[in-house]
C-alpha atoms as a PDB file:
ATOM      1  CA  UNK A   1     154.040  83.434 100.531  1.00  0.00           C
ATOM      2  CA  UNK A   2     153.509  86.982 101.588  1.00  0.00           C
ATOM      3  CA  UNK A   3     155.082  89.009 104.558  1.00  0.00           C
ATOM      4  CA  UNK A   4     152.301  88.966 107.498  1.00  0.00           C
ATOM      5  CA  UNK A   5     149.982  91.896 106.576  1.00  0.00           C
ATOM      6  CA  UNK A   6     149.731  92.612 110.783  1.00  0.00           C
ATOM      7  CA  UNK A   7     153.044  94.571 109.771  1.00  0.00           C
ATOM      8  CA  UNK A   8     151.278  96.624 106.806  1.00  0.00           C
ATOM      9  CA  UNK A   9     148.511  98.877 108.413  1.00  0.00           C
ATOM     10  CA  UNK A  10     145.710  98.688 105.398  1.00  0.00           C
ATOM     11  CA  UNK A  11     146.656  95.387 104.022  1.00  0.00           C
ATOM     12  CA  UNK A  12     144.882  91.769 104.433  1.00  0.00           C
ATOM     13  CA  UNK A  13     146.001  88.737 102.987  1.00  0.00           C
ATOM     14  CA  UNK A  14     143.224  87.207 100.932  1.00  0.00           C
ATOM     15  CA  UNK A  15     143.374  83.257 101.473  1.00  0.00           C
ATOM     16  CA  UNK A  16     141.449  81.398  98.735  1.00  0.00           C
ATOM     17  CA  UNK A  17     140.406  77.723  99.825  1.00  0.00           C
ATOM     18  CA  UNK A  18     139.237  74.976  98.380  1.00  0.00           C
ATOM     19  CA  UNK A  19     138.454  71.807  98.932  1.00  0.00           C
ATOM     20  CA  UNK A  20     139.853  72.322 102.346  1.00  0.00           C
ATOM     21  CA  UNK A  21     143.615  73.478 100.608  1.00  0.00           C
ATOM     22  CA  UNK A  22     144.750  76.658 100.013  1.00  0.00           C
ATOM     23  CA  UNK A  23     144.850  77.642  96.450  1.00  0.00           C
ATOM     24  CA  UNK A  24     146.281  80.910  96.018  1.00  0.00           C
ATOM     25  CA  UNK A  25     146.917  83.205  98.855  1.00  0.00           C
ATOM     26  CA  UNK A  26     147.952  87.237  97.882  1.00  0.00           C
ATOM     27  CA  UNK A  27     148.643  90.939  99.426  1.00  0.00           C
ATOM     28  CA  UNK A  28     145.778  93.195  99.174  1.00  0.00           C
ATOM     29  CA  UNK A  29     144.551  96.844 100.006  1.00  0.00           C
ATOM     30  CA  UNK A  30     142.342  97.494 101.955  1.00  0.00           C
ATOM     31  CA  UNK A  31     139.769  99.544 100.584  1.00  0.00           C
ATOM     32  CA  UNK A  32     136.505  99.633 103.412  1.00  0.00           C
ATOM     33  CA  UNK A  33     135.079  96.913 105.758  1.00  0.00           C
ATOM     34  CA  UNK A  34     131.730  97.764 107.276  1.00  0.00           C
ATOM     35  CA  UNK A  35     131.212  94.450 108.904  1.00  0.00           C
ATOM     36  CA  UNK A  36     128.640  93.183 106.607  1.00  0.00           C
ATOM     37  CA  UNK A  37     131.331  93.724 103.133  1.00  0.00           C
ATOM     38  CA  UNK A  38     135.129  93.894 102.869  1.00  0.00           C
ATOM     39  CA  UNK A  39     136.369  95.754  99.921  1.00  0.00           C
ATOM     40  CA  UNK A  40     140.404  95.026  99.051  1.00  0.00           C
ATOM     41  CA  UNK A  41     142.438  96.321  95.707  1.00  0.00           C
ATOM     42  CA  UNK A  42     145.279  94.007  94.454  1.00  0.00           C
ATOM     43  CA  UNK A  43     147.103  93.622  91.183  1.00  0.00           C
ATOM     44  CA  UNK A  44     146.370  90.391  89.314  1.00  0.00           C
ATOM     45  CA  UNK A  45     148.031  87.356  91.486  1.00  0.00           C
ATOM     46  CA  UNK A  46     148.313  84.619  88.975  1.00  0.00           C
ATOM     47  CA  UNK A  47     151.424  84.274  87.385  1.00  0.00           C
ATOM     48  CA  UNK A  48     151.702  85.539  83.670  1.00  0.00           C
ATOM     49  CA  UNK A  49     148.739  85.714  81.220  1.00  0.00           C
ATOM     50  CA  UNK A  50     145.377  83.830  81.835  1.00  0.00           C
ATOM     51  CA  UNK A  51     143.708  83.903  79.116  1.00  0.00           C
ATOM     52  CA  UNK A  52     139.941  82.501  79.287  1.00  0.00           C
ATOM     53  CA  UNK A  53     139.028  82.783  75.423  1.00  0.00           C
ATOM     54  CA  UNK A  54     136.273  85.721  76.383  1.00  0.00           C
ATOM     55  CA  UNK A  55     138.456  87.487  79.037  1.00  0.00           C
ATOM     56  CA  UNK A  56     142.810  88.067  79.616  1.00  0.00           C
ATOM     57  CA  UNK A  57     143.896  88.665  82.960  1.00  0.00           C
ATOM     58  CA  UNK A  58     147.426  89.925  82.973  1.00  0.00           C
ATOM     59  CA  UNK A  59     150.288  91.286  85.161  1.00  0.00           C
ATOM     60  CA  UNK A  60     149.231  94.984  85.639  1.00  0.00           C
ATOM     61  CA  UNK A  61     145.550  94.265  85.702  1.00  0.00           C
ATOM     62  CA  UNK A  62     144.120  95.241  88.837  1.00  0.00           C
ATOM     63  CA  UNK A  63     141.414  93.893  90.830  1.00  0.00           C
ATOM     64  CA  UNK A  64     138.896  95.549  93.052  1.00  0.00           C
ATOM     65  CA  UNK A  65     137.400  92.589  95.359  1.00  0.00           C
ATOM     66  CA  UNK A  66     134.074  92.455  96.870  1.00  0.00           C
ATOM     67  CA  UNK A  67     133.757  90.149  99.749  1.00  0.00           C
ATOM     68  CA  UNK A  68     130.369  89.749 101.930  1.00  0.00           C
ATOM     69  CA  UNK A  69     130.042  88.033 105.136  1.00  0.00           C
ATOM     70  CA  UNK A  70     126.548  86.884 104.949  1.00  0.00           C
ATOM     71  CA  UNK A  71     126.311  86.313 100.722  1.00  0.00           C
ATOM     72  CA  UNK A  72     127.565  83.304  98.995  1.00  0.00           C
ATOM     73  CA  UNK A  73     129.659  85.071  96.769  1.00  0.00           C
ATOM     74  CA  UNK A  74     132.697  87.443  95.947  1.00  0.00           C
ATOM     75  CA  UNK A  75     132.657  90.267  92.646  1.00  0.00           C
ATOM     76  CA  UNK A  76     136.166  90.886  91.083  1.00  0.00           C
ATOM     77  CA  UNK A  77     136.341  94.469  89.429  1.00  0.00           C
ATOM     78  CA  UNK A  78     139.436  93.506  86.538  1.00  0.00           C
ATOM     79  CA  UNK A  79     140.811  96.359  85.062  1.00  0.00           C
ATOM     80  CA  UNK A  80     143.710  96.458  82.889  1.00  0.00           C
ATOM     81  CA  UNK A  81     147.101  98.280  83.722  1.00  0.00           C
ATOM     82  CA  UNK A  82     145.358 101.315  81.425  1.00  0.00           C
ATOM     83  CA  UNK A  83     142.571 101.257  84.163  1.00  0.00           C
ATOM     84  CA  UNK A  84     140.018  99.856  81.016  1.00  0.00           C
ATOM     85  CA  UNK A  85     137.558  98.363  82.522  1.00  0.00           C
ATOM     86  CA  UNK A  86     137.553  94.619  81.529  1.00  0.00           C
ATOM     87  CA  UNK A  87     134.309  93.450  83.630  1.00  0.00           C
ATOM     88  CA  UNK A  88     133.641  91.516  86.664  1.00  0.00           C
ATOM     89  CA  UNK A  89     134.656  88.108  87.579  1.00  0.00           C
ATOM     90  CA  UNK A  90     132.422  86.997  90.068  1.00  0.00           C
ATOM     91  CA  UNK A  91     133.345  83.501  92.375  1.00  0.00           C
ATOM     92  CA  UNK A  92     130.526  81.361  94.309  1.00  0.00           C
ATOM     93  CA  UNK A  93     131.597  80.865  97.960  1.00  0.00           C
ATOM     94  CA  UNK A  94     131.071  80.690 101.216  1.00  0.00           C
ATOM     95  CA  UNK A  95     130.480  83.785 103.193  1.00  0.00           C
ATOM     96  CA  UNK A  96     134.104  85.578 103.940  1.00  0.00           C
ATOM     97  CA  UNK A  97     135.683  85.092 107.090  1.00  0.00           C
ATOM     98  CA  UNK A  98     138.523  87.756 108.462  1.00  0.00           C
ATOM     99  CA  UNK A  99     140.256  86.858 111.026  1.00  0.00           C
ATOM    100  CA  UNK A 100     143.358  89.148 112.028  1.00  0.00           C
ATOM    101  CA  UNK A 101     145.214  90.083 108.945  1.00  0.00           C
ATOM    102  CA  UNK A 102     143.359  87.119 106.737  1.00  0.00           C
ATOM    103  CA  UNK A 103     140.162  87.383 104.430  1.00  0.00           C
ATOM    104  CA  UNK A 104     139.423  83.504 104.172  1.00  0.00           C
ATOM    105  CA  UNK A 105     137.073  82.675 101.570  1.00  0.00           C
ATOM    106  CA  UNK A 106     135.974  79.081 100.438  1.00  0.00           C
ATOM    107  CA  UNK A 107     136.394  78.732  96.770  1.00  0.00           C
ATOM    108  CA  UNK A 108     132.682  76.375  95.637  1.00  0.00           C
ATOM    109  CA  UNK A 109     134.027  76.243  91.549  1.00  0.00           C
ATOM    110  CA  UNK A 110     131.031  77.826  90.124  1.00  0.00           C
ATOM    111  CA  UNK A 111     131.547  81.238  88.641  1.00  0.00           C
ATOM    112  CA  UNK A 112     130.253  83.870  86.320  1.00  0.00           C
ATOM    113  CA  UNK A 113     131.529  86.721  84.507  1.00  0.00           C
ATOM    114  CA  UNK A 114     130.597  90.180  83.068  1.00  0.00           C
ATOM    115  CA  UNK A 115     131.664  92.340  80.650  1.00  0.00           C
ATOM    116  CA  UNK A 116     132.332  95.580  80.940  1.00  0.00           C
ATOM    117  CA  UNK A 117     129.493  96.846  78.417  1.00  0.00           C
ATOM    118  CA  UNK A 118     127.104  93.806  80.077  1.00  0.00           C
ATOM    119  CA  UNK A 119     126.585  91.986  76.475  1.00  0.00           C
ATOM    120  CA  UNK A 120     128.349  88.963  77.590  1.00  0.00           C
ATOM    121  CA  UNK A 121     126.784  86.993  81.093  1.00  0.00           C
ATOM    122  CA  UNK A 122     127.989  83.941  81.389  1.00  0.00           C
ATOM    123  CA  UNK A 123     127.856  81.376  83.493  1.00  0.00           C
ATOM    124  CA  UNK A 124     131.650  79.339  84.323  1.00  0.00           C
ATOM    125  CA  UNK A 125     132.461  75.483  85.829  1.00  0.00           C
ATOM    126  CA  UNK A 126     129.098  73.694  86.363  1.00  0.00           C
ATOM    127  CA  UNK A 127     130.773  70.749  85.305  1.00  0.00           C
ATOM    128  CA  UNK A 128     133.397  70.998  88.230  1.00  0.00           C
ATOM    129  CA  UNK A 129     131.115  72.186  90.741  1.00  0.00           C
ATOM    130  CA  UNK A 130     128.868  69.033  89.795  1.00  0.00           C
ATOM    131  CA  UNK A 131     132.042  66.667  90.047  1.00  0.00           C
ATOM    132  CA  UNK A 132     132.691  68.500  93.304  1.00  0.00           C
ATOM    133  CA  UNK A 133     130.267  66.661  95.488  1.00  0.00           C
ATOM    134  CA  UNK A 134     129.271  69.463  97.167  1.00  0.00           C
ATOM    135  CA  UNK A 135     125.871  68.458  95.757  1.00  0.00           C
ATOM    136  CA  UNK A 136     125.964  64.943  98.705  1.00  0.00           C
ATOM    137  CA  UNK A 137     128.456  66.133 101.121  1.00  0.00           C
ATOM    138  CA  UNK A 138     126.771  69.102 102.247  1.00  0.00           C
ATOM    139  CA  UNK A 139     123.269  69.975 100.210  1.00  0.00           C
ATOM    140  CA  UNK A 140     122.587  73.050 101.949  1.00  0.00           C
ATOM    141  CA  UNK A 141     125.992  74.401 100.884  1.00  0.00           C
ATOM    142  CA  UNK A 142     125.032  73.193  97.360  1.00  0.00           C
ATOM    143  CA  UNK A 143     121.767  74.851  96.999  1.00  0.00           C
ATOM    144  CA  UNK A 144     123.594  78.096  98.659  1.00  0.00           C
ATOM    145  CA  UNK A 145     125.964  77.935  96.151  1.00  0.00           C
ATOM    146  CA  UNK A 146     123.378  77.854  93.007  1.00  0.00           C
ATOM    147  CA  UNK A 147     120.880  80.211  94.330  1.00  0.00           C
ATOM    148  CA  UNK A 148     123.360  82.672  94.995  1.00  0.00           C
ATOM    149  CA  UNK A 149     124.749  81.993  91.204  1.00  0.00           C
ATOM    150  CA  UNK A 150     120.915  82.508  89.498  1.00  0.00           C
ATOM    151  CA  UNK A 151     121.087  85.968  91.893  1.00  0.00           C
ATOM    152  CA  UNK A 152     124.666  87.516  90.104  1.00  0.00           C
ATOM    153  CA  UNK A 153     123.183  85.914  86.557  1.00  0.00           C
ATOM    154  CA  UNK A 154     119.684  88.031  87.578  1.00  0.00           C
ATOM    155  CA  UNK A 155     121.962  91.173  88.533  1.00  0.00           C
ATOM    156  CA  UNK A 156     124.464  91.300  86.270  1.00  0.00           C
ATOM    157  CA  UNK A 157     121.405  90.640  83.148  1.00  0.00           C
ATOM    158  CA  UNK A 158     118.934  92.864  84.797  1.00  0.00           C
ATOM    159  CA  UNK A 159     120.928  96.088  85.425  1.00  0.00           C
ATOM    160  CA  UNK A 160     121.206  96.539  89.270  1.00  0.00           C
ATOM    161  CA  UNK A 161     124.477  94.884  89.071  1.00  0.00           C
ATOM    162  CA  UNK A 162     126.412  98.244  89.424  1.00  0.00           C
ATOM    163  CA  UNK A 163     124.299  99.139  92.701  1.00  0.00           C
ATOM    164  CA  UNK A 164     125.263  95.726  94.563  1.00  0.00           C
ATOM    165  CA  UNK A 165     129.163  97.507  94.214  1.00  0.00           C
ATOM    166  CA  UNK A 166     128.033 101.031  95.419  1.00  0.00           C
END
């Protein structure tokens, strides 16, 4: 558990939910919030190496985060302690919520990532999101979820990936 970010001017606590539990809550930066996106900097929060077979995410890797309130989705910068860029890790969620010194964000399983040089789009946990039962509990969410998927796959394959970031 972090210290309450109300006593670090700059800093927000990024709360990750899902299925209505908190998964992983961590201390980030933040970088700019015009009401419409939040943008926060934090080193990698998981504990020791994660290593996905096409990506590592280490201690010293840091993440710029890219939260929107009205988009079903969040884009991880990863960059290693070097500041290499590793690519983009990209979650399907809700739209953010901050409230006070918390950036709440819904976790909905599905994911993609990028690399760095863009030759490797791939799409991450269909299976999960499908045993979710998001699909029956709460369609609309569903269909959110996927159409805002096919958008990142569209972006990060069709080179205007970089300008949703700027």
């Amino acid at each position: 558990m972090s210290a309450n970010s109300a006593d670090r001017p700059g800093q927000l606590d990024v709360v990750l939910v899902k299925a209505g539990r908190t998964k992983i809550r961590y201390s980030s930066e933040l970088l700019a919030d015009d009401g419409t996106r939040i943008a926060v900097r934090a080193p990698w929060a998981g504990s020791g190496v994660r290593d996905f077979g096409f990506v590592r995410f280490e201690p010293g890797d840091v993440f710029t985060e890219y939260y929107w309130r009205n988009r079903w989705y969040a884009v991880k910068e990863v960059r290693s302690a070097t500041g290499a860029l590793k690519g983009w890790y990209c979650d399907i969620t809700r739209p953010a919520r901050r409230s006070g010194p918390e950036l709440v964000v819904e976790d909905l399983d599905l994911d993609l990532w990028r690399s760095a040089d863009g030759t490797d789009v791939r799409r991450l946990d269909e299976d999960e999101f499908a045993e979710s039962g998001l699909a029956e509990a709460d369609p609309g969410a569903a269909r959110a979820a996927l159409a805002a998927l096919d958008e990142l796959e569209s972006r990060a394959r069709g080179g205007d990936f970089a300008e949703l970031l700027a």
